[in-house]
Protein backbone atom coordinates (compact mmCIF):
# COMPACT_ATOMS: atom_id res chain seq x y z
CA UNK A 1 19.04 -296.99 7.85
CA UNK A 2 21.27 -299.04 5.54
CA UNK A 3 21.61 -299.70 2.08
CA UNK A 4 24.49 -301.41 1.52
CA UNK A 5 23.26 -303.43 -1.67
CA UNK A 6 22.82 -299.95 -3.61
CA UNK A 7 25.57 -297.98 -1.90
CA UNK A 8 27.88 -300.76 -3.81
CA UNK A 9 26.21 -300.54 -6.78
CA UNK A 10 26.96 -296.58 -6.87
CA UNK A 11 30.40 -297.05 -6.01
CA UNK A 12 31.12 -299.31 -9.13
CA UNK A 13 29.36 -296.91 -11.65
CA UNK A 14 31.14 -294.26 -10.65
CA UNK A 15 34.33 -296.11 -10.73
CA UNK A 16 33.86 -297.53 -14.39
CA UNK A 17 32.95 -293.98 -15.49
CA UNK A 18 36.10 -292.47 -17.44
CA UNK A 19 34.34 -288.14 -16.78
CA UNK A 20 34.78 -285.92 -13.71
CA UNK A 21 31.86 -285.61 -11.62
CA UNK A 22 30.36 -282.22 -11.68
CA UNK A 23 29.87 -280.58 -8.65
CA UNK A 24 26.16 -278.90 -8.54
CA UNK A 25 27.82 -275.53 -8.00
CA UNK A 26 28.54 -275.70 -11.81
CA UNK A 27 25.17 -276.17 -12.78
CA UNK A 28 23.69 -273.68 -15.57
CA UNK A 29 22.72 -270.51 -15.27
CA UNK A 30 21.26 -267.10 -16.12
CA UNK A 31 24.66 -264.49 -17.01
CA UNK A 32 23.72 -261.37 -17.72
CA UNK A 33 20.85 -261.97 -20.80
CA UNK A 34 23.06 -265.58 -21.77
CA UNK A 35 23.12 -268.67 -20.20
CA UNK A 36 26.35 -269.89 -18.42
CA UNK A 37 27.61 -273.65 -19.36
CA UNK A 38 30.72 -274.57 -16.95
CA UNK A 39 32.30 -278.23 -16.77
CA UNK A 40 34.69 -279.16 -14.59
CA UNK A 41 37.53 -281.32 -16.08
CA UNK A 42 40.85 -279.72 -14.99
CA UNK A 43 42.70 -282.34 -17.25
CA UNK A 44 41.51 -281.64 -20.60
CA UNK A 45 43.23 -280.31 -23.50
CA UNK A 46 40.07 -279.22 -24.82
CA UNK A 47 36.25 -279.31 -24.04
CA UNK A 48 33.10 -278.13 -26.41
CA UNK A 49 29.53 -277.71 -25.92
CA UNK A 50 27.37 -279.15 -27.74
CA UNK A 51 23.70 -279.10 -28.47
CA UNK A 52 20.53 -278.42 -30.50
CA UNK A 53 21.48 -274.82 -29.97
CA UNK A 54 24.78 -275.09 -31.59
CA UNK A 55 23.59 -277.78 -34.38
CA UNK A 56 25.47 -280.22 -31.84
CA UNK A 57 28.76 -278.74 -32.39
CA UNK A 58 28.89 -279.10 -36.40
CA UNK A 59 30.25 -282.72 -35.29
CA UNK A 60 30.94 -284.89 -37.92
CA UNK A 61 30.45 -288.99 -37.06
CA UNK A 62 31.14 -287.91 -33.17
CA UNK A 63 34.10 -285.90 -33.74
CA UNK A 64 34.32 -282.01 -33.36
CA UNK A 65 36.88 -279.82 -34.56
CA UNK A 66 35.28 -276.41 -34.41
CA UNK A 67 37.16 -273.81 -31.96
CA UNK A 68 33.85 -272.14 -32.39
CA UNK A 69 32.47 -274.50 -29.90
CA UNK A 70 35.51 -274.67 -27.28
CA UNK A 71 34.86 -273.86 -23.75
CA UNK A 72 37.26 -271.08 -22.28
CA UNK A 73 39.31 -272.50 -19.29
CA UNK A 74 40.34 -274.46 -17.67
CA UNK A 75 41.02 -271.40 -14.71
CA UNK A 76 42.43 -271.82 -11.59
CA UNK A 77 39.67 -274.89 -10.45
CA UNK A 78 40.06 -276.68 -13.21
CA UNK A 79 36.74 -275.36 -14.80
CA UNK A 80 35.97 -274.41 -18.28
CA UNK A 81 32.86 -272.19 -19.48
CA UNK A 82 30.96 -270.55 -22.22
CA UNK A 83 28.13 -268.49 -22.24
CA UNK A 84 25.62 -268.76 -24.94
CA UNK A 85 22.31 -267.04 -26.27
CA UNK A 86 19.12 -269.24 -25.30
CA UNK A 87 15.81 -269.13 -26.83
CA UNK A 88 12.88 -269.34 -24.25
CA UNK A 89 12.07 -273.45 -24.20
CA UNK A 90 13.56 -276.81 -23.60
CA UNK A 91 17.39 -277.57 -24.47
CA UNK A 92 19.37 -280.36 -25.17
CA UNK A 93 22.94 -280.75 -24.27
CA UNK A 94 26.10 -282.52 -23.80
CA UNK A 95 29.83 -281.65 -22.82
CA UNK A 96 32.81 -283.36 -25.64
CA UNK A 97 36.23 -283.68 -23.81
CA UNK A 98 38.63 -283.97 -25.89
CA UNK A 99 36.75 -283.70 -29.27
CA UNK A 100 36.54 -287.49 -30.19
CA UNK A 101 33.73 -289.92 -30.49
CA UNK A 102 34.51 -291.43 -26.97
CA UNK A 103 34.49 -287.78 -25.32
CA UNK A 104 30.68 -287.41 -25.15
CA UNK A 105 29.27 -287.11 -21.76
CA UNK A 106 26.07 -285.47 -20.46
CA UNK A 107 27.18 -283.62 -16.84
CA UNK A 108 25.59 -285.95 -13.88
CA UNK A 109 24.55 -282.57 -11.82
CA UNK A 110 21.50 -282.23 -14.53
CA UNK A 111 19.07 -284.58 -13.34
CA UNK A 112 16.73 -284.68 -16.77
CA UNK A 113 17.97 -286.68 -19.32
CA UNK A 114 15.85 -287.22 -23.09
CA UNK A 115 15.93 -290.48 -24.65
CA UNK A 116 18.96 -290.01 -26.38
CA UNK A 117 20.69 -289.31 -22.71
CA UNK A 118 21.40 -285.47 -23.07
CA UNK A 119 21.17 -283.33 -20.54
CA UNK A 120 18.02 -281.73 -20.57
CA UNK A 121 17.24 -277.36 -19.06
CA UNK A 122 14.75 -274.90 -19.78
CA UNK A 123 14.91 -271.55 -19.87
CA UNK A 124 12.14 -269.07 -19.60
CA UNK A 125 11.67 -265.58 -21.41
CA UNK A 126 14.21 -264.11 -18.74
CA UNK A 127 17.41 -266.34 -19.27
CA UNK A 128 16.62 -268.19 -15.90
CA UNK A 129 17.03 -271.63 -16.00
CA UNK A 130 14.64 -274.07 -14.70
CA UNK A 131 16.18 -277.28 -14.17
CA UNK A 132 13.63 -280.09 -12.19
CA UNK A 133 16.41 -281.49 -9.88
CA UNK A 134 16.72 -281.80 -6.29
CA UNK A 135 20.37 -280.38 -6.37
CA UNK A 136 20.65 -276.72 -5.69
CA UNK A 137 23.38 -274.25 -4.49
CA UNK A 138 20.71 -272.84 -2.29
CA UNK A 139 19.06 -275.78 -0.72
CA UNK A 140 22.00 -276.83 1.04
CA UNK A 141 22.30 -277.73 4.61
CA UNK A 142 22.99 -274.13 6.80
CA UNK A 143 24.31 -273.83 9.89
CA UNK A 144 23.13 -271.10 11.60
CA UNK A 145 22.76 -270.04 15.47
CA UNK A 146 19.52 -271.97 15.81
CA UNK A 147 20.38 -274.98 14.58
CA UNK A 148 20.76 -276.13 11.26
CA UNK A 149 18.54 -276.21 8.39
CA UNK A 150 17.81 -279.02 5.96
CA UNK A 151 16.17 -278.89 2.80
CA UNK A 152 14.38 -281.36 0.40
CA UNK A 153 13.81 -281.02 -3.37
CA UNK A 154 9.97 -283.49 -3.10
CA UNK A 155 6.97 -281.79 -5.16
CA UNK A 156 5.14 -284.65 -5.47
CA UNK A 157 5.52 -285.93 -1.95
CA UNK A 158 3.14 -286.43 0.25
CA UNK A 159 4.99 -286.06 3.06
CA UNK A 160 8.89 -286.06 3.87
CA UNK A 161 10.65 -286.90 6.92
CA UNK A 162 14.30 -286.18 8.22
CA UNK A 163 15.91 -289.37 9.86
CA UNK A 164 19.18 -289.50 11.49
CA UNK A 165 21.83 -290.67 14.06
CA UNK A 166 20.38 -288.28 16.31
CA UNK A 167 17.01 -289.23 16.72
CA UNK A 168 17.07 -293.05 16.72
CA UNK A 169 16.69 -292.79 12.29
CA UNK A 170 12.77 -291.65 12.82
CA UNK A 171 12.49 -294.42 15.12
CA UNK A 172 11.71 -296.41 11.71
CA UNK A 173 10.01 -299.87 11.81
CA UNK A 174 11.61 -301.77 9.46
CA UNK A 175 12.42 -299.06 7.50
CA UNK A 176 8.89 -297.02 7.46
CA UNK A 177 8.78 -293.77 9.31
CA UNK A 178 5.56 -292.27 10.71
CA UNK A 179 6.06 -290.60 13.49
CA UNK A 180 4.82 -287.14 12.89
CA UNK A 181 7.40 -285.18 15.25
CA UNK A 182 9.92 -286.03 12.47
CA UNK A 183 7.67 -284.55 9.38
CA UNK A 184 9.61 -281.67 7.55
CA UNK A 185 7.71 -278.63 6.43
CA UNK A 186 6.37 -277.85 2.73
CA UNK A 187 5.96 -278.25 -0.13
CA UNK A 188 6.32 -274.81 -0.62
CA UNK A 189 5.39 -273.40 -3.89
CA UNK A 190 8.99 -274.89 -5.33
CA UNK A 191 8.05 -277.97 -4.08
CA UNK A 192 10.81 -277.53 -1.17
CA UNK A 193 10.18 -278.89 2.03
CA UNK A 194 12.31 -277.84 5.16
CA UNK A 195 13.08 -278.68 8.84
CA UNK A 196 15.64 -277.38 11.53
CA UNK A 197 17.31 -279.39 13.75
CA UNK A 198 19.66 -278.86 16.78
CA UNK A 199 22.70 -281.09 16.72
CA UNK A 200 25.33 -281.34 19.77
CA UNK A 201 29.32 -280.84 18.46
CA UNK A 202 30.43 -283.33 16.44
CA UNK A 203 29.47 -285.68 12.87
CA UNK A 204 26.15 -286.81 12.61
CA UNK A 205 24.25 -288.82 9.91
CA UNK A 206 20.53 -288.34 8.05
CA UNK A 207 18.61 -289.44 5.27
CA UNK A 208 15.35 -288.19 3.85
CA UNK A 209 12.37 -290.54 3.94
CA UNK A 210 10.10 -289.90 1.32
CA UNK A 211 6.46 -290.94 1.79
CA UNK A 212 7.71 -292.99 4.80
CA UNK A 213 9.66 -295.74 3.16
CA UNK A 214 11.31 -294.12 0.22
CA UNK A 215 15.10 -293.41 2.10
CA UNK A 216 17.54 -290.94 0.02
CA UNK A 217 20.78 -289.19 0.86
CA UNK A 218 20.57 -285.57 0.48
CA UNK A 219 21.65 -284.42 -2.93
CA UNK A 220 23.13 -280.92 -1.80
CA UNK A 221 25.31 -282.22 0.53
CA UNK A 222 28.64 -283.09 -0.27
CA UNK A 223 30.01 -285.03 2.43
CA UNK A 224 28.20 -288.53 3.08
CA UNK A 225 29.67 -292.14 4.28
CA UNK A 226 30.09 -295.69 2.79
CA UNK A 227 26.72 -296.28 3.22
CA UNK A 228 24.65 -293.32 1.40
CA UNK A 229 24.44 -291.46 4.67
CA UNK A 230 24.76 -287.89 4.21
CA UNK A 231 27.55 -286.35 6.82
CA UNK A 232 27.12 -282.73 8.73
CA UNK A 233 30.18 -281.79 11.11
CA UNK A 234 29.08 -279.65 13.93
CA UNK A 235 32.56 -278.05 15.42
């Protein structure tokens, strides 16, 4: 299933945007009893963190200064980080690259965003963070002997189908999928639902199709086409 109209439309906001994606890898988490904040930018001279933790840096008209609120890095990946102690709650965040007013950026692997456009996690009484995102280290595709698994971040969902190059895309009708031999399996109490498939050698294209007509690329997978298909090499 195509979607060339939006597939463009990505490709030129990503394009016009002047900060490093961030892969989903680098999202935050629990360290120890602080919470780990890592941004890839392996050209800066400097990055801080800033947020209603840290009174947003101390910045003054958009402009930081502060060491106090560098990241360490960048190390060998081109990643900086900086661990920092979390009250239980909602927090607000953006990374500063650079330290001027234009330097702002909220990372696009957090998926919650306040009105203001920071980056939004919670943390629970434990340091965990709870971020409400479909990307997740965990939930991407596997490859084991059986096949390979898929995954799909839905929780309110009624039902989710997997639709690819190898079984005629759901054998959609004009882009709706019913057939139930292509459902997927949850939610499960995350709100997950899964599926395994078994794919011959070589590349092969999917989507998700949410409720039926509601066609995504899958977020924890990396490698995906021109037109929003997400990619898995079988070798």
């Amino acid at each position: 299933m195509k979607r060339l109209g939006l597939v463009l439309l990505a490709v030129v906001t990503i394009a016009a945007s002047p900060f490093p994606p961030q892969p989903i890898s680098l999202l935050p988490r629990k360290s120890d009893d602080e919470v780990l904040f890592q941004c890839y930018a392996p050209t800066a001279r400097v990055v801080y963190l800033a947020g209603d933790f840290n009174s947003w840096a101390s910045n003054v008209d958009g402009r930081i200064t502060n060491a106090e609120f560098a990241m360490s890095g960048p190390d060998t990946n081109g990643v900086w980080n900086k661990t920092v102690k979390l009250d239980a709650g909602a927090h607000h965040f953006k990374f500063n690259l650079g330290g001027g007013k234009q330097g702002w950026f909220a990372p696009d692997n957090v998926d919650e965003r306040d009105a203001d456009q920071n980056a939004v996690i919670r943390v629970d009484g434990n340091n965990e963070v709870l971020l409400p995102t479909g990307r997740n280290p965990k939930w991407k595709p596997r490859i084991t002997k059986y096949g390979v698994t898929v995954t799909c971040f839905a929780p309110k969902a009624h039902l989710v189908y997997l639709a690819g190059d190898f079984n005629d895309w759901g054998r959609n009708r004009n882009g709706l999928v019913f057939d139930p031999q292509y459902e997927m399996r949850g939610p499960d109490a995350d709100g997950v639902w899964r599926t395994n498939i078994v794919l011959t050698v070589g590349r092969h294209l999917y989507q998700f199709v949410i409720d039926g007509d509601h066609w995504v690329a899958d977020p924890n997978n990396e490698h995906s086409d021109p037109q929003n298909h997400s990619v898995l090499e079988i070798k």
